[in-house]
Protein backbone atom coordinates (compact mmCIF):
# COMPACT_ATOMS: atom_id res chain seq x y z
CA UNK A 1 12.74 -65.75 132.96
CA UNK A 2 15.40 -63.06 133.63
CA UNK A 3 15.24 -63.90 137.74
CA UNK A 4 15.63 -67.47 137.10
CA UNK A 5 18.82 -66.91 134.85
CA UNK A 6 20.06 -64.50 137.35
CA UNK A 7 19.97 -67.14 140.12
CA UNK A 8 20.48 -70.23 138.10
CA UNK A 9 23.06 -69.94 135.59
CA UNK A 10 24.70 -65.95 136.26
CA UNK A 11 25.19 -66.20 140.03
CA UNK A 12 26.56 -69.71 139.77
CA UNK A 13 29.15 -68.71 136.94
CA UNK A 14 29.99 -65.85 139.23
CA UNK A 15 30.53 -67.82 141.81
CA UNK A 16 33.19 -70.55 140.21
CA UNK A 17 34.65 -67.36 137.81
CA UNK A 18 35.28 -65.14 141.24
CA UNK A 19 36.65 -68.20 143.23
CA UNK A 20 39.10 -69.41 140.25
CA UNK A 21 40.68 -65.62 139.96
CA UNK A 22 40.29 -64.92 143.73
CA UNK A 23 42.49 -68.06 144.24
CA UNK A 24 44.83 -67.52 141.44
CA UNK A 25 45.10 -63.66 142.37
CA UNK A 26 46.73 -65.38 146.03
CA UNK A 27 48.84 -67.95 144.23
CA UNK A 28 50.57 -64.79 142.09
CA UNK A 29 50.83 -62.57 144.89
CA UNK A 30 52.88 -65.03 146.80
CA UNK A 31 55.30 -66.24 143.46
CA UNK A 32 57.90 -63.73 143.64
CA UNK A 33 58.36 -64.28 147.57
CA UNK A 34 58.41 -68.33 146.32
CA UNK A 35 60.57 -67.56 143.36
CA UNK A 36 63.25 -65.87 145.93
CA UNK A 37 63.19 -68.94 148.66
CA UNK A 38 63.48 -71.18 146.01
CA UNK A 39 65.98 -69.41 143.95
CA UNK A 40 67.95 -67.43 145.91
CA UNK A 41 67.28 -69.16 149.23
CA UNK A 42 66.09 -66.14 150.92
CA UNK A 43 63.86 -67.31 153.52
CA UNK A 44 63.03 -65.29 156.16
CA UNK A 45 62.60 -66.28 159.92
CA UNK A 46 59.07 -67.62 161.38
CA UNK A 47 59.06 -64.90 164.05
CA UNK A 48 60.07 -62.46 161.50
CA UNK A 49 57.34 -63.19 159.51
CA UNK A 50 54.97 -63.46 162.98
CA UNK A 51 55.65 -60.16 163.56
CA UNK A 52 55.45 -58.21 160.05
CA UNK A 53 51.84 -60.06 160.47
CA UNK A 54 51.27 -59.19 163.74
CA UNK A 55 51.86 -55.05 162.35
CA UNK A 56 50.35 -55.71 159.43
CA UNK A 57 46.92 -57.20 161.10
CA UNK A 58 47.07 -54.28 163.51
CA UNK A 59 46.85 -51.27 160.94
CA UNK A 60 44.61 -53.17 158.59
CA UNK A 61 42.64 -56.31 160.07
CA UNK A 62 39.51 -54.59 160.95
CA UNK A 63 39.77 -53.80 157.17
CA UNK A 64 39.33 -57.52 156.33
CA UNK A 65 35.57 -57.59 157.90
CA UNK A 66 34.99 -54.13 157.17
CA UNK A 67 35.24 -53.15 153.87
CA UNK A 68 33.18 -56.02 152.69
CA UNK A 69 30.64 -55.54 154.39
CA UNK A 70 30.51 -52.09 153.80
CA UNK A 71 30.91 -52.75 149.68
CA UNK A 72 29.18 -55.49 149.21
CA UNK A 73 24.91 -53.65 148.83
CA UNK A 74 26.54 -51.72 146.60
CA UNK A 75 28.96 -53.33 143.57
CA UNK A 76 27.24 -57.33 144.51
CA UNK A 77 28.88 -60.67 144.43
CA UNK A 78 29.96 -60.01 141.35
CA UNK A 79 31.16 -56.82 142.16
CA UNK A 80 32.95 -57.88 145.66
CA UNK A 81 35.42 -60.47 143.53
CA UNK A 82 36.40 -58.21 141.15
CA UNK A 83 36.85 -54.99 143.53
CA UNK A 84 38.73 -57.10 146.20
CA UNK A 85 40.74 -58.47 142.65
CA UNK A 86 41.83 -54.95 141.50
CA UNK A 87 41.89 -52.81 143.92
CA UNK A 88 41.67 -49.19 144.40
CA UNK A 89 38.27 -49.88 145.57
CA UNK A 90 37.10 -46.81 147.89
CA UNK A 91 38.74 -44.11 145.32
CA UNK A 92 37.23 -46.00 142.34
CA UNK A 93 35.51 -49.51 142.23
CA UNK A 94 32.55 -48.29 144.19
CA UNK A 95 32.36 -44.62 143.06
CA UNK A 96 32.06 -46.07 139.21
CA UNK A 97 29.39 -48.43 140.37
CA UNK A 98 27.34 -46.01 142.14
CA UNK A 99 27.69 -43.34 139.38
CA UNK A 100 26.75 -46.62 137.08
CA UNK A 101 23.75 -46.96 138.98
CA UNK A 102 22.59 -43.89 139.11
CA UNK A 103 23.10 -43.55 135.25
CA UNK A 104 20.95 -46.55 134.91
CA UNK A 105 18.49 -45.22 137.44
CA UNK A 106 18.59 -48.73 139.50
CA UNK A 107 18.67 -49.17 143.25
CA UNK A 108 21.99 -51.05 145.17
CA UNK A 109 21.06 -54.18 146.54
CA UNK A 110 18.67 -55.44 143.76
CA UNK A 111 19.73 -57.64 140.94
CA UNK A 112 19.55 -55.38 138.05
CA UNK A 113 21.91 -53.07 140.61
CA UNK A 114 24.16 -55.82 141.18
CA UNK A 115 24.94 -56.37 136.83
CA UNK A 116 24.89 -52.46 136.73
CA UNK A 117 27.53 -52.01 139.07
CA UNK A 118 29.76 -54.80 137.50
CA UNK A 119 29.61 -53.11 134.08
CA UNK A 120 30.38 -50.01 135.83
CA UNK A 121 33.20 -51.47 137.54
CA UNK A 122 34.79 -53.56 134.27
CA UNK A 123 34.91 -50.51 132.66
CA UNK A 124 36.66 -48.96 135.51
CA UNK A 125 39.56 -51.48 135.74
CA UNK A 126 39.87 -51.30 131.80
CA UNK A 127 39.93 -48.02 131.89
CA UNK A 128 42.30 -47.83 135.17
CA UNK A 129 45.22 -49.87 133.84
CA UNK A 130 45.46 -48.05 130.55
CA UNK A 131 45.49 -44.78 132.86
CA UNK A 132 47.89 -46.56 135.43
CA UNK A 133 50.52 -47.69 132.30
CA UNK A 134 50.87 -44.11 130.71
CA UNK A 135 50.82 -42.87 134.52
CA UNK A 136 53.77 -45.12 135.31
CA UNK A 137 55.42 -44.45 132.06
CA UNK A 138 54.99 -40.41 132.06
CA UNK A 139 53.42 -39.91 135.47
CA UNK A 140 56.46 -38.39 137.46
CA UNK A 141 57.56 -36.27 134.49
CA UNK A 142 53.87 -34.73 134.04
CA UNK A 143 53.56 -34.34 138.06
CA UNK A 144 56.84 -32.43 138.42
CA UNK A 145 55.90 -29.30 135.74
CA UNK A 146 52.34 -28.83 137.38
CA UNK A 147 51.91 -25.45 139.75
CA UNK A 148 52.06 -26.67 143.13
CA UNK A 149 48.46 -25.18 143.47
CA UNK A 150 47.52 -27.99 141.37
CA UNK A 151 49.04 -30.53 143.29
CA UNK A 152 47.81 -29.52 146.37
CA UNK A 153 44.36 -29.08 144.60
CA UNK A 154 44.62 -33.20 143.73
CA UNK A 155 44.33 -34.13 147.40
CA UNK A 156 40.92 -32.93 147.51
CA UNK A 157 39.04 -34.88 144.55
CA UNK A 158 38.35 -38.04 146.72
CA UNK A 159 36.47 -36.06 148.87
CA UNK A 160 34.65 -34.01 146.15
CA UNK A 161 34.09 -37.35 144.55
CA UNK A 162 32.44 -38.84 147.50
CA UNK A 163 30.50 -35.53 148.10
CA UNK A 164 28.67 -35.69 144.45
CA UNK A 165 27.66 -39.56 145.31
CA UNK A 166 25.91 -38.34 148.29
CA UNK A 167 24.04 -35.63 146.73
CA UNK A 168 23.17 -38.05 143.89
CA UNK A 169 22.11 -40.75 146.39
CA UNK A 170 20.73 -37.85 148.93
CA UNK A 171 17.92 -36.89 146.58
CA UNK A 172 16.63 -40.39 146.30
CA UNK A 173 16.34 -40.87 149.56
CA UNK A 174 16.38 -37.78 151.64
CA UNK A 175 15.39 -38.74 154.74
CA UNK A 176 17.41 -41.79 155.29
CA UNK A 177 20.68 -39.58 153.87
CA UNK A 178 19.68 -37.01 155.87
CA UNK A 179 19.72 -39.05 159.33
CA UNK A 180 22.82 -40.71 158.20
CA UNK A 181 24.61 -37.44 158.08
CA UNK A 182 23.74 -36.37 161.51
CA UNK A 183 24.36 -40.24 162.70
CA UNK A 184 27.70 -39.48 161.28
CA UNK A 185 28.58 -36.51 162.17
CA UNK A 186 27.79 -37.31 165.40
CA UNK A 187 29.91 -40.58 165.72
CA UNK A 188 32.66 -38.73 164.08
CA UNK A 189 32.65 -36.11 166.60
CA UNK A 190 32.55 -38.32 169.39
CA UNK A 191 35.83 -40.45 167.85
CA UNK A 192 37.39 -37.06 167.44
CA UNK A 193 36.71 -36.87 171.39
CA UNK A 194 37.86 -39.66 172.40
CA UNK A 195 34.59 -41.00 173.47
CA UNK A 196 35.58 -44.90 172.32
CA UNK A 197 39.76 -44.30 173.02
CA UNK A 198 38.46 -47.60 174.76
CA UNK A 199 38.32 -49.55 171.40
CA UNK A 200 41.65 -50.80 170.40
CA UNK A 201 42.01 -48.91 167.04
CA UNK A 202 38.63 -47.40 166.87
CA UNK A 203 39.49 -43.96 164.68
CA UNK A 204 40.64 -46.45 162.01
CA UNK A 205 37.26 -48.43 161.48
CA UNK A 206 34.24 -47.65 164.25
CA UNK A 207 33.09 -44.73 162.30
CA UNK A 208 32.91 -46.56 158.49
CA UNK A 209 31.63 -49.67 160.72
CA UNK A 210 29.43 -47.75 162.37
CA UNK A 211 28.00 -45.66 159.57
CA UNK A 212 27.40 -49.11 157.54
CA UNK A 213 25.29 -51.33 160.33
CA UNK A 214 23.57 -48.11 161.24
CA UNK A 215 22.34 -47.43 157.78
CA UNK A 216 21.06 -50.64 157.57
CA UNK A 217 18.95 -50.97 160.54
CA UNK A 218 17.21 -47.74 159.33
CA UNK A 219 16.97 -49.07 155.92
CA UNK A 220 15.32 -52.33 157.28
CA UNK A 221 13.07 -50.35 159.31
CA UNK A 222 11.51 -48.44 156.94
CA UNK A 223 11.17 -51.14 154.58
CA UNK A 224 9.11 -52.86 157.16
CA UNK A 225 6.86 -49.17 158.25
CA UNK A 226 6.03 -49.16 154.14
CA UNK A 227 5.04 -52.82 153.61
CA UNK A 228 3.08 -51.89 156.98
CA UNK A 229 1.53 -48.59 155.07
């Protein structure tokens, strides 16, 4: 019964909800730059515009393929609306769903994964823009009296962050964590050497890339070795 709501009535409601906000979320990032055409006339040139998307697509395109393939076994279709929605998603859409996860002790990629890591994440925007108000309210004033210690200290909690979720993930699965590290390592080193300077862009997205496809071809493989065994 609970497989045939998930696919017949939750996914489809997911589906229309994520579309109508996805396409409302475009519509209201694009009114102010309508409200100051039509208003105040300021429109700016085509090639103008062709080029700030020509720079913009250049830092961030490979972004636009990458990052949802990379998110989406972890937070879901559900998850993938309202991460791509909010935002922040690498620093805190998909940590909160992992940690969610494990907390529920459920595996990404499965159904009862995929509502896990949604609850994880609604609780993360919730809890993000209550955070992000008093932060733009008293943020700058709180910043300025810390040590600069402290400050310095901040730039390292992504990484930390990051570091727990493998260790959490790591001891589920050890030996598929444990050939991803040395598959990334690797890869990293040889970006670092200029082994794929060939790539347009490559530092920017062949090692996350990379990483992803790679885990997944071992993944698939050792799904099919233990319904072999």
């Amino acid at each position: 019964m609970s497989e045939n709501f998930y696919k017949d009535k939750y996914m489809p409601s997911v589906n229309r909800i994520g579309k109508i906000t996805g396409y409302l979320g475009v519509v209201l990032a694009f009114t102010p730059a309508v409200m100051l055409a039509i208003v105040y006339g300021l429109v700016p040139k085509p090639a103008a515009l062709l080029t700030a998307f020509i720079s913009g697509a250049s830092a961030f395109g490979v972004l636009w393929f990458v990052e949802p393939i990379s998110y989406f076994p972890v937070v879901g279709p559900a998850g993938t609306y309202m991460a791509f929605l909010s935002g922040n998603i690498s620093n805190m859409r998909i940590p909160c769903a992992s940690m969610a996860q494990v907390a529920a002790d459920v595996e990404p990629g499965t159904e009862k994964g995929s509502v896990v890591a949604t609850i994880g994440m609604a609780v993360s925007i919730i809890i993000n823009i209550a955070v992000l108000t008093i932060g733009a309210i008293l943020g700058s004033s709180v910043l300025s009296m810390l040590p600069d210690s402290i400050k310095a200290a901040l730039n390292y909690l992504l990484p930390a962050l990051f570091g727990a979720l493998l260790v959490q993930f790591g001891l589920k699965m050890e030996k598929h964590s444990l050939v991803m590290v040395l598959i990334a390592v690797t890869l990293y080193t040889a970006i670092g050497l200029g082994v794929f300077n060939w790539l347009p862009g490559a530092s920017n997205w062949l090692g996350t890339l990379g990483c992803v496809f790679a885990s997944i071809l071992i993944g698939l493989a050792t799904l099919k070795n233990k319904a072999k065994s």
